[in-house]
C-alpha atoms as a PDB file:
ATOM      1  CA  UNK A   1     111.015 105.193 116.967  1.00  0.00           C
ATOM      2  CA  UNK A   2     109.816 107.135 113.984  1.00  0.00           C
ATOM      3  CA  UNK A   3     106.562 106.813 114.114  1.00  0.00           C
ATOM      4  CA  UNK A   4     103.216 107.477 111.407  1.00  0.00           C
ATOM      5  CA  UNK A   5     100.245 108.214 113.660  1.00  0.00           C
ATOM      6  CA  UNK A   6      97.158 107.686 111.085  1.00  0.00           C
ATOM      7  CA  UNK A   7      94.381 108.686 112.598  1.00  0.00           C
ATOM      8  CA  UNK A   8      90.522 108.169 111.291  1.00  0.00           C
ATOM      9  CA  UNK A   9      87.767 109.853 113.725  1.00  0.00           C
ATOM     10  CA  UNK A  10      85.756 112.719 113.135  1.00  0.00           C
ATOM     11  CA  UNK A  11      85.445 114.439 116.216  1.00  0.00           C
ATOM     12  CA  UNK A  12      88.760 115.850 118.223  1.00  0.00           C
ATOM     13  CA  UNK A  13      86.868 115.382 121.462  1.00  0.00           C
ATOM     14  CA  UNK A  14      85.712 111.741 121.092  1.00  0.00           C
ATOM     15  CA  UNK A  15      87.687 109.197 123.197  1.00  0.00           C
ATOM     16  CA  UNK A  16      89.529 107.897 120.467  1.00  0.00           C
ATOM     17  CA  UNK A  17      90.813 112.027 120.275  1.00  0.00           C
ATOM     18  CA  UNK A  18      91.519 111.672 123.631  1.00  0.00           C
ATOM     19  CA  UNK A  19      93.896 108.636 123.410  1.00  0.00           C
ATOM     20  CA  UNK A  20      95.595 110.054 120.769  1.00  0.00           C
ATOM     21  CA  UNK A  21      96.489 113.220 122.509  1.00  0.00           C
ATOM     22  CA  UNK A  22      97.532 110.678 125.103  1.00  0.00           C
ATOM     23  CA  UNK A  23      99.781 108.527 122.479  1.00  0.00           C
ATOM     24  CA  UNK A  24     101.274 111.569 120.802  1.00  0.00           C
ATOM     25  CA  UNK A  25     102.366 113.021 124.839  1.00  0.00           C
ATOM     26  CA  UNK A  26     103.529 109.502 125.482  1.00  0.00           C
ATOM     27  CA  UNK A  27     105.878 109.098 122.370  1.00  0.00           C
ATOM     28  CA  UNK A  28     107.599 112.480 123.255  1.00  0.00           C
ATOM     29  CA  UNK A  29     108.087 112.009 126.597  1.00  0.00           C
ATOM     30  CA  UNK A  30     110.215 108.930 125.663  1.00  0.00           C
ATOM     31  CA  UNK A  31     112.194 110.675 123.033  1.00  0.00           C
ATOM     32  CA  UNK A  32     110.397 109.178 120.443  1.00  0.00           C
ATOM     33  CA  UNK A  33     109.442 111.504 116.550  1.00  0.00           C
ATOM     34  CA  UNK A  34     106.172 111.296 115.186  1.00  0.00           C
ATOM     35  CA  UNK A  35     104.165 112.682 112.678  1.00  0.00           C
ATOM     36  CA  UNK A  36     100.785 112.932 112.837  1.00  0.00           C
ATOM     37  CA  UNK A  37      98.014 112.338 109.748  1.00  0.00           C
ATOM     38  CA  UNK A  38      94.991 113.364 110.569  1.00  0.00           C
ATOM     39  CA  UNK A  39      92.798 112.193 107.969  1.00  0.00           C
ATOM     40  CA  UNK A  40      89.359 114.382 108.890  1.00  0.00           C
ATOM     41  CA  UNK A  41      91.607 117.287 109.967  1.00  0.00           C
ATOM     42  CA  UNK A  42      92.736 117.199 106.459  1.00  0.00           C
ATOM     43  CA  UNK A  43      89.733 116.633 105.141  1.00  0.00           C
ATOM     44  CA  UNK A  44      91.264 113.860 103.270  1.00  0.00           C
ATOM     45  CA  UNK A  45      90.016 112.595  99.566  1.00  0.00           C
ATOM     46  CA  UNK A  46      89.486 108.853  99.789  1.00  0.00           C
ATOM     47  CA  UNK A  47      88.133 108.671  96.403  1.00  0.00           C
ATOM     48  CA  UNK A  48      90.514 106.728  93.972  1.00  0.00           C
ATOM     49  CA  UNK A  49      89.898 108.658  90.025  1.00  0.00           C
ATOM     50  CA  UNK A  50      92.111 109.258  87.137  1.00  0.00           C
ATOM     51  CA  UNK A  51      92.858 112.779  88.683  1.00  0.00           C
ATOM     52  CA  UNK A  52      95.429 110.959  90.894  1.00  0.00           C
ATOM     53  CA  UNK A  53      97.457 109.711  88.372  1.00  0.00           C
ATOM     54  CA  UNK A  54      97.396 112.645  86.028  1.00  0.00           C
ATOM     55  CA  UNK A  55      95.862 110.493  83.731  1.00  0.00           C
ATOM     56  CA  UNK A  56      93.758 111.507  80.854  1.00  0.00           C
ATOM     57  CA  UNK A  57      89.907 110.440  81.901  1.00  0.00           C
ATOM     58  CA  UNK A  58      88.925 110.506  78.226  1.00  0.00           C
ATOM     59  CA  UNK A  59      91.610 106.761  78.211  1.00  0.00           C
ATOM     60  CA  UNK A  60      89.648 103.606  80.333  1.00  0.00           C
ATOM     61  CA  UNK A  61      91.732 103.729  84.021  1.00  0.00           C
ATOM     62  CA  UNK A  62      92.904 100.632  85.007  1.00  0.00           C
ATOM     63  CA  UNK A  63      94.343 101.765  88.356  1.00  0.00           C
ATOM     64  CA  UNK A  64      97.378  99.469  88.784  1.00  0.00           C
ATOM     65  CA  UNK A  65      99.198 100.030  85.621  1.00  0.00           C
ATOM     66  CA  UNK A  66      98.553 103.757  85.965  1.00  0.00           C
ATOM     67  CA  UNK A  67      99.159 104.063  89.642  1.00  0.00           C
ATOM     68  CA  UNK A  68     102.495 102.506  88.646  1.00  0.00           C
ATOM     69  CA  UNK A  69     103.242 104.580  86.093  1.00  0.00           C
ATOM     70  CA  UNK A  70     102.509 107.999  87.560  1.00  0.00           C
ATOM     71  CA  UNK A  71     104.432 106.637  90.534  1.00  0.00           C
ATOM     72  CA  UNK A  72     107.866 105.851  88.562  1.00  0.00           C
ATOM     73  CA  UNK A  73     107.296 109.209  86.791  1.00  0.00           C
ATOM     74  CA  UNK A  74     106.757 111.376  89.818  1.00  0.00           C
ATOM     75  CA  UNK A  75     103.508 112.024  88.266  1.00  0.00           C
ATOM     76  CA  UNK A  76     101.515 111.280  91.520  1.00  0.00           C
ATOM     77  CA  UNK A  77      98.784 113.537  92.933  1.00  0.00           C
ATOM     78  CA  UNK A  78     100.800 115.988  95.592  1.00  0.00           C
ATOM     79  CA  UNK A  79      98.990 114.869  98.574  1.00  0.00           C
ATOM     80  CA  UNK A  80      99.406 111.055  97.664  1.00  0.00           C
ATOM     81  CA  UNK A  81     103.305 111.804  97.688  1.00  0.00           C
ATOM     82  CA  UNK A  82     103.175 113.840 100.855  1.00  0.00           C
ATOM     83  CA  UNK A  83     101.579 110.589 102.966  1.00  0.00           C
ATOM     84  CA  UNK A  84     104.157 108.211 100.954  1.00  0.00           C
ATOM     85  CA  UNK A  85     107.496 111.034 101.870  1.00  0.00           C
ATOM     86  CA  UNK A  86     105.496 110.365 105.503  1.00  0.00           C
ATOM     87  CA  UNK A  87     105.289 106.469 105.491  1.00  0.00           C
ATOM     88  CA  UNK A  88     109.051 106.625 103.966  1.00  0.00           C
ATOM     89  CA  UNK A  89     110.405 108.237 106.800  1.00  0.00           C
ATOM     90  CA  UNK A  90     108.812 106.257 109.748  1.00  0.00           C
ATOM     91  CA  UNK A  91     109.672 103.127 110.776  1.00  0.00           C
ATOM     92  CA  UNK A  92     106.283 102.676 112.998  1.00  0.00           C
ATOM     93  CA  UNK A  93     102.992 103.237 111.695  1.00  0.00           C
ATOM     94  CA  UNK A  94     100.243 103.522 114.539  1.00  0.00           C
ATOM     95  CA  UNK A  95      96.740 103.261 112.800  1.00  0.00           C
ATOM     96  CA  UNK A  96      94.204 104.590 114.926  1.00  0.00           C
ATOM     97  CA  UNK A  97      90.288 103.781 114.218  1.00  0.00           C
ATOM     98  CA  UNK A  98      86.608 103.467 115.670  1.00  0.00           C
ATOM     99  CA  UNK A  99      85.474  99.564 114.507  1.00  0.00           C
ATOM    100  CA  UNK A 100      82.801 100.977 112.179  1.00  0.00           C
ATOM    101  CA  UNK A 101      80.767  97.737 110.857  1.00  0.00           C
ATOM    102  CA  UNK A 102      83.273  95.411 111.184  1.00  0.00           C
ATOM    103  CA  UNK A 103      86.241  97.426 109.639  1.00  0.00           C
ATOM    104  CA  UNK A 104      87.715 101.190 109.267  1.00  0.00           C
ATOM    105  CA  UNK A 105      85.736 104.185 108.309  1.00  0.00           C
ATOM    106  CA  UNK A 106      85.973 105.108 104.602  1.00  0.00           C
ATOM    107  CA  UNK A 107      88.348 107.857 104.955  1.00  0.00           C
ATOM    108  CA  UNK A 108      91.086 105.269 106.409  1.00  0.00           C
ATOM    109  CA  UNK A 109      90.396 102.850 103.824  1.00  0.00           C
ATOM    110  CA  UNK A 110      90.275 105.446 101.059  1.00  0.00           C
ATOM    111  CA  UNK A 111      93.984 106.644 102.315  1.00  0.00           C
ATOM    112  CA  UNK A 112      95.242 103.060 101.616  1.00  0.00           C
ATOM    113  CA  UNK A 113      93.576 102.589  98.258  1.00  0.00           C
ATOM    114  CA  UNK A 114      95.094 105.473  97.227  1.00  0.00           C
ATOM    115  CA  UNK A 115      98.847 105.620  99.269  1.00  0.00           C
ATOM    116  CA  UNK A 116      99.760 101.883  98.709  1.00  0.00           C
ATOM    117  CA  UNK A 117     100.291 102.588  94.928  1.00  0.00           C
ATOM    118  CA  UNK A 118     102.071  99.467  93.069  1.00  0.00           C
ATOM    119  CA  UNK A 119     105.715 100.289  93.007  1.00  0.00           C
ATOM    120  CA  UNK A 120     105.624 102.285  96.536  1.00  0.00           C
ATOM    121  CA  UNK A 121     104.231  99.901  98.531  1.00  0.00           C
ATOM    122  CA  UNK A 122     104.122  96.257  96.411  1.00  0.00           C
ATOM    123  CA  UNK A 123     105.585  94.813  93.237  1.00  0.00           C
ATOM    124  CA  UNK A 124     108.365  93.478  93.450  1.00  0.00           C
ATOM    125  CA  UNK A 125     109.509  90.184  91.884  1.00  0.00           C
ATOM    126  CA  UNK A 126     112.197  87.297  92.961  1.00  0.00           C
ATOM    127  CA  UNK A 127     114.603  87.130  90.425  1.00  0.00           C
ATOM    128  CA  UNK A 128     115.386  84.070  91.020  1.00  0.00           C
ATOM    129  CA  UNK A 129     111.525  82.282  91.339  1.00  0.00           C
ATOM    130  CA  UNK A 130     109.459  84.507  89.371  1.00  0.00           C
ATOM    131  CA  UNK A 131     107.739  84.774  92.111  1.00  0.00           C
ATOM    132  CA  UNK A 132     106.223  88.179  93.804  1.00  0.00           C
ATOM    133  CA  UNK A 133     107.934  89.388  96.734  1.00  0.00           C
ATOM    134  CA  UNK A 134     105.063  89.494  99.726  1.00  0.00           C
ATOM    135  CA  UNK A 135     103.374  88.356 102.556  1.00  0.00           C
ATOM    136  CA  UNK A 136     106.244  89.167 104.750  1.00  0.00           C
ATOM    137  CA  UNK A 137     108.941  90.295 101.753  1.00  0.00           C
ATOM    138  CA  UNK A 138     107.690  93.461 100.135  1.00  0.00           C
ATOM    139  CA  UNK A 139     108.786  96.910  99.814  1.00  0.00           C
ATOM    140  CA  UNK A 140     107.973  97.935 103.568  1.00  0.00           C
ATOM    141  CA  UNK A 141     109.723  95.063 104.914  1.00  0.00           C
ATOM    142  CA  UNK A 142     111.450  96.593 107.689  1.00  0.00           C
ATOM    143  CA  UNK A 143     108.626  98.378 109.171  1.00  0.00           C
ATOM    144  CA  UNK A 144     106.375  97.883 111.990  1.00  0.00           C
ATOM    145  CA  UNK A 145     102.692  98.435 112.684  1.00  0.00           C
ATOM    146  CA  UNK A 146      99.779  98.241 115.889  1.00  0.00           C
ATOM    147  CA  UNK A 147      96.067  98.687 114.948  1.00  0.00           C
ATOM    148  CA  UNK A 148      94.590 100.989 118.230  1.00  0.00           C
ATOM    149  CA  UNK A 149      90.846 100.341 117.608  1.00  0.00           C
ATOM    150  CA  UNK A 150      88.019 101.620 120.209  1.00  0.00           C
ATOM    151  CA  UNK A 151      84.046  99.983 120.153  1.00  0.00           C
ATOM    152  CA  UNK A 152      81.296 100.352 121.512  1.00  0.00           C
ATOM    153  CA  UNK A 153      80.782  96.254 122.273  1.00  0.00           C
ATOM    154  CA  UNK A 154      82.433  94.686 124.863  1.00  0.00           C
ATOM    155  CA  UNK A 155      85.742  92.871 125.172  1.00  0.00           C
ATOM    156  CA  UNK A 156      84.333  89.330 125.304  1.00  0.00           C
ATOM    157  CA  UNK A 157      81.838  89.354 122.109  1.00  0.00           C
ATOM    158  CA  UNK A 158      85.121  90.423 120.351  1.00  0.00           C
ATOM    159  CA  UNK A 159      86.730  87.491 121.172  1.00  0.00           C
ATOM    160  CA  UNK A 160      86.557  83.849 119.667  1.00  0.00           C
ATOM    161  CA  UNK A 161      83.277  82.840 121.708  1.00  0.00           C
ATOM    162  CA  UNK A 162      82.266  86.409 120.963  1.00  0.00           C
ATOM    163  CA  UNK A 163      78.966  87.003 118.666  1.00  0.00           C
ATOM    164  CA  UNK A 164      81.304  89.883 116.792  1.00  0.00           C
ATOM    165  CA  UNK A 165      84.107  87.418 115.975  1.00  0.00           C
ATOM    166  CA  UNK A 166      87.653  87.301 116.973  1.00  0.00           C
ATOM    167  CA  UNK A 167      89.097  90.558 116.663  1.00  0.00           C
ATOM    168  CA  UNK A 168      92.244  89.447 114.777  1.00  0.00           C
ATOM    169  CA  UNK A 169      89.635  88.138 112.233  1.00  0.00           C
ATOM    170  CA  UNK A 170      88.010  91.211 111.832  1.00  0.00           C
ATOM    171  CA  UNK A 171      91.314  92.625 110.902  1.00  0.00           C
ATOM    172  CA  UNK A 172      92.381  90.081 109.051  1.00  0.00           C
ATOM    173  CA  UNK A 173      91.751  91.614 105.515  1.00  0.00           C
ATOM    174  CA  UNK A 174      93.898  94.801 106.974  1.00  0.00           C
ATOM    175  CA  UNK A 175      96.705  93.048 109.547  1.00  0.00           C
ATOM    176  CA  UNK A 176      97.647  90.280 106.807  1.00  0.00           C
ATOM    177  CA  UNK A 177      95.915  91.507 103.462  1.00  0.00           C
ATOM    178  CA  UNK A 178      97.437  94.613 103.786  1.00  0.00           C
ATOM    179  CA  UNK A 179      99.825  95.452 105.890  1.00  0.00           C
ATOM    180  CA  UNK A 180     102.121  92.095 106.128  1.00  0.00           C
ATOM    181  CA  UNK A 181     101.208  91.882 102.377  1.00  0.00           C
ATOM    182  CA  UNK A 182     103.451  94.768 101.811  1.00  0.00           C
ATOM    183  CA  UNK A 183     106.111  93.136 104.754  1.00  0.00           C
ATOM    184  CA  UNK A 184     104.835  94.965 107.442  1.00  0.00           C
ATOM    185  CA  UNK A 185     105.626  93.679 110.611  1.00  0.00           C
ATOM    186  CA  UNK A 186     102.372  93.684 112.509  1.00  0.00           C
ATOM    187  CA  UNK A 187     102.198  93.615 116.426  1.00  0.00           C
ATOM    188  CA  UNK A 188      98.930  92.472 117.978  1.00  0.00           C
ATOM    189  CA  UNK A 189      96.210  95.321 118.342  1.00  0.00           C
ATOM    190  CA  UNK A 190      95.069  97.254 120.931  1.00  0.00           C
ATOM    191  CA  UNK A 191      91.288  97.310 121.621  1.00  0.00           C
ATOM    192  CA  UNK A 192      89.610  99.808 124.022  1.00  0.00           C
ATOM    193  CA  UNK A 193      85.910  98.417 124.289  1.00  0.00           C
ATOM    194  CA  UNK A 194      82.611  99.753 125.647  1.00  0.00           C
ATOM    195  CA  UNK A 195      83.836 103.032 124.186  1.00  0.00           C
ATOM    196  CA  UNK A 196      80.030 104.542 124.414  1.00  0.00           C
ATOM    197  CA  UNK A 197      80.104 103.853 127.970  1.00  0.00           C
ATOM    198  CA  UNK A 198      83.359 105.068 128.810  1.00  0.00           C
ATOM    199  CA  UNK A 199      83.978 106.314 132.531  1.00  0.00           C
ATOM    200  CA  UNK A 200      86.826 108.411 133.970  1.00  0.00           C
ATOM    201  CA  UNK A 201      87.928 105.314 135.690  1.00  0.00           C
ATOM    202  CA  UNK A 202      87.604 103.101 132.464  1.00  0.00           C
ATOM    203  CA  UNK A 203      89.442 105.819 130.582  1.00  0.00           C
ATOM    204  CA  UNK A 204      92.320 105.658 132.924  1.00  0.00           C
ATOM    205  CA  UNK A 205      92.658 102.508 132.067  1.00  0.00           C
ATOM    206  CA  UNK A 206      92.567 102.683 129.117  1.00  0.00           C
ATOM    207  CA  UNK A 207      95.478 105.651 128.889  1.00  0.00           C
ATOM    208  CA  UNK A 208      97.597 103.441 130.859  1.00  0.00           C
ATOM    209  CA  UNK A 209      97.077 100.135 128.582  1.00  0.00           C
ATOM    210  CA  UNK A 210      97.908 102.299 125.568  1.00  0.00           C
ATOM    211  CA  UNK A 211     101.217 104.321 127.148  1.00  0.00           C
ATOM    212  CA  UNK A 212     102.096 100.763 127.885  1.00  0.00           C
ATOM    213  CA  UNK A 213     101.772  99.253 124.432  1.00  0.00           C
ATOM    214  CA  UNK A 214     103.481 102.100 123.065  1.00  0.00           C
ATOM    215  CA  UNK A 215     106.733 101.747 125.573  1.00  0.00           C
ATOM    216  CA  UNK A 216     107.026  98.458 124.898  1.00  0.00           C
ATOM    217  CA  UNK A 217     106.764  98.626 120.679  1.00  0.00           C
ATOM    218  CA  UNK A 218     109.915  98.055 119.832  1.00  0.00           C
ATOM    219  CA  UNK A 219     110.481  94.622 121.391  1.00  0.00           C
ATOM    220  CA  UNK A 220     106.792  93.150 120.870  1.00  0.00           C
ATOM    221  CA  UNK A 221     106.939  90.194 119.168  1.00  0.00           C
ATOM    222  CA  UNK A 222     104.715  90.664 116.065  1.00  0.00           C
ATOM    223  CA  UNK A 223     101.351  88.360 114.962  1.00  0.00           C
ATOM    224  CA  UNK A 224     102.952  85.262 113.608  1.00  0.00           C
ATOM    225  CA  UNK A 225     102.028  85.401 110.139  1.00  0.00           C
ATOM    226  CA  UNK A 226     103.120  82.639 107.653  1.00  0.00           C
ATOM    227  CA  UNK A 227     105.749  83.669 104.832  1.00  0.00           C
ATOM    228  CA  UNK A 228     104.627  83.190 101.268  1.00  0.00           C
ATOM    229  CA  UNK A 229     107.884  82.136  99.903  1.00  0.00           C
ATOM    230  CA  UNK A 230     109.177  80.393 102.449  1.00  0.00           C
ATOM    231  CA  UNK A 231     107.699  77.077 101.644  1.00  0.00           C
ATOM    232  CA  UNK A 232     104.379  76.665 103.264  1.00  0.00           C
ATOM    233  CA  UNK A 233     102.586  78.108 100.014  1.00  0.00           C
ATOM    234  CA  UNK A 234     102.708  75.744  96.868  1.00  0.00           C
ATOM    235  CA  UNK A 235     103.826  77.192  93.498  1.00  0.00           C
ATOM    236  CA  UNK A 236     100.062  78.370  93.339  1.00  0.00           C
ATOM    237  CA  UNK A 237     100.382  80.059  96.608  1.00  0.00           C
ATOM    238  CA  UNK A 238      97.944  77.363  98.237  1.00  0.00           C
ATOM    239  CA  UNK A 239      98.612  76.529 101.944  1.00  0.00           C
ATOM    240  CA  UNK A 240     100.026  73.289 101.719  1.00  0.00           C
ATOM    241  CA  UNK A 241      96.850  71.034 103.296  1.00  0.00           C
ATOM    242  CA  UNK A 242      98.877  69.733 106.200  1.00  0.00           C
ATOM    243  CA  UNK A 243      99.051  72.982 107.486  1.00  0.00           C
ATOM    244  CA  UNK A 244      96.156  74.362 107.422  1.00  0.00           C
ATOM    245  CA  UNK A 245      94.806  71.674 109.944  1.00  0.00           C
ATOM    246  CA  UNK A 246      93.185  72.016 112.728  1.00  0.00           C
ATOM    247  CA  UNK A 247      93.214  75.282 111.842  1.00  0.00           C
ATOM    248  CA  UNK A 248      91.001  76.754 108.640  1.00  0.00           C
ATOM    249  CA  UNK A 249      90.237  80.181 108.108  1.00  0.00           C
ATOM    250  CA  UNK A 250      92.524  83.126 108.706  1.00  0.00           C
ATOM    251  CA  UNK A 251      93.575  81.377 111.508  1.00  0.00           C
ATOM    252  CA  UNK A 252      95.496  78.597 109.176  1.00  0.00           C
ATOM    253  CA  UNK A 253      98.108  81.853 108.177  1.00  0.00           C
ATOM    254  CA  UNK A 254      99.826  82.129 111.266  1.00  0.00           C
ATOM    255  CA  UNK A 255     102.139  79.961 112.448  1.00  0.00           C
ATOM    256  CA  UNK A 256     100.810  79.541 115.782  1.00  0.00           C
ATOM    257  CA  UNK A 257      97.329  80.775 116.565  1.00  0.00           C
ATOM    258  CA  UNK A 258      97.423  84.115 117.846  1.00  0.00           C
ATOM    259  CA  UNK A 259      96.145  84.745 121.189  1.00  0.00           C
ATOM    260  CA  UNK A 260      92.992  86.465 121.739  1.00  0.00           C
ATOM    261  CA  UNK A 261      92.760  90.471 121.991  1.00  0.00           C
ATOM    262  CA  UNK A 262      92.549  91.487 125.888  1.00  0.00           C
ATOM    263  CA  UNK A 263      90.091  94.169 126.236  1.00  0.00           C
END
């Protein structure tokens, strides 16, 4: 593999540090290339502005048109293009996180507001329907991803009888709204709870869970999302209704439900 490690903690010695220096040994003991992007090691900007796009602030900034601009006339901020030359060259991304309130820390969400630029990483059209080439067909198709996510609750309130939700849900809005969006293949995550109680024996574990769902990457079968041109989406992109029984929510977007997140 070629792999993107995106990584989104603030402290090198936290746990989630630790299991990347465990990830990053695993990957090249197996032969595998990575690079590595460090978002508070680089003291990353996640702050979306006109400066980006070389764009004059004095004009109103209406991000996609100029995002798409600057990007089809190499007119893109230099460390925007350095994370898309990155993403271009990998064929993995691994996107490493603490679950902060239900979702990524800013800095991680601020690197894909201002990476996924239209014409890098959507916007593409269907000759042939009109219609916009996503949800399994964009310009990343090709790709694959895995969400590594530690917390501090434990595995079985993440789960669907879980007072946190289903974990899948809570990365719903990046697995599917995001990633697949742009045709991202998207394997199921990998959660290490009860990360504020973490022993040496539970971190053992939890090394050996992750150099296990890295070795065997290539050939897991990804979250069965639906296609939206495939025909389950009506020419408004509605789920058609039989499908979305008896299964609403995210939940009606896969094809099968996926199963829940061991922990």
């Amino acid at each position: 593999m070629k792999v993107l490690w995106l990584f989104a903690h603030p402290d090198q010695r936290s746990l989630s540090g630790a299991l990347k220096t465990e990830g990053l040994r695993t990957l090249d003991a197996h032969g595998h290339q990575y690079r590595v992007s460090d978002l508070y090691a680089m003291k990353w900007n996640p702050v979306v502005d006109a400066a980006d796009y070389d764009h004059d602030p004095a004009d109103r900034l209406l991000v996609g048109e100029a995002s798409q601009r600057a990007y089809a006339h190499g007119h893109l901020s230099p460390d925007i293009d350095v994370e898309q030359q990155k993403l271009t060259w990998a064929d993995t991304l691994i996107i490493q996180f603490p679950l902060w309130w239900y979702g990524m820390p800013a800095i991680l969400k601020g690197w894909f507001d201002r990476v996924f630029v239209k014409g890098f990483a959507f916007g593409l059209t269907d000759p042939a329907t009109g219609r916009p080439r996503r949800y399994g067909d964009g310009r990343l198709t090709g790709k694959r991803a895995m969400v590594i996510t530690t917390a501090g609750a434990r595995a079985a309130t993440l789960g669907p009888r879980g007072v946190n939700g289903d974990l899948n849900d809570l990365l719903f809005p990046l697995q599917h709204g995001t990633l697949w969006y742009t045709g991202i293949s998207v394997v199921p995550p990998l959660l290490i709870p009860g990360a504020d109680r973490t022993t040496p024996t539970a971190y053992a574990t939890a090394a050996t869970r992750l150099r296990e769902r890295l070795n065997t990457l290539p050939t897991t079968a990804p979250l069965p999302f639906r296609h939206q041109n495939t025909g389950d989406y009506d020419d408004n992109l509605l789920l058609h209704p039989h499908l979305a029984v008896p299964h609403p929510g995210p939940a009606a977007h896969y094809t099968t439900p996926p199963p829940p997140t061991p922990g």
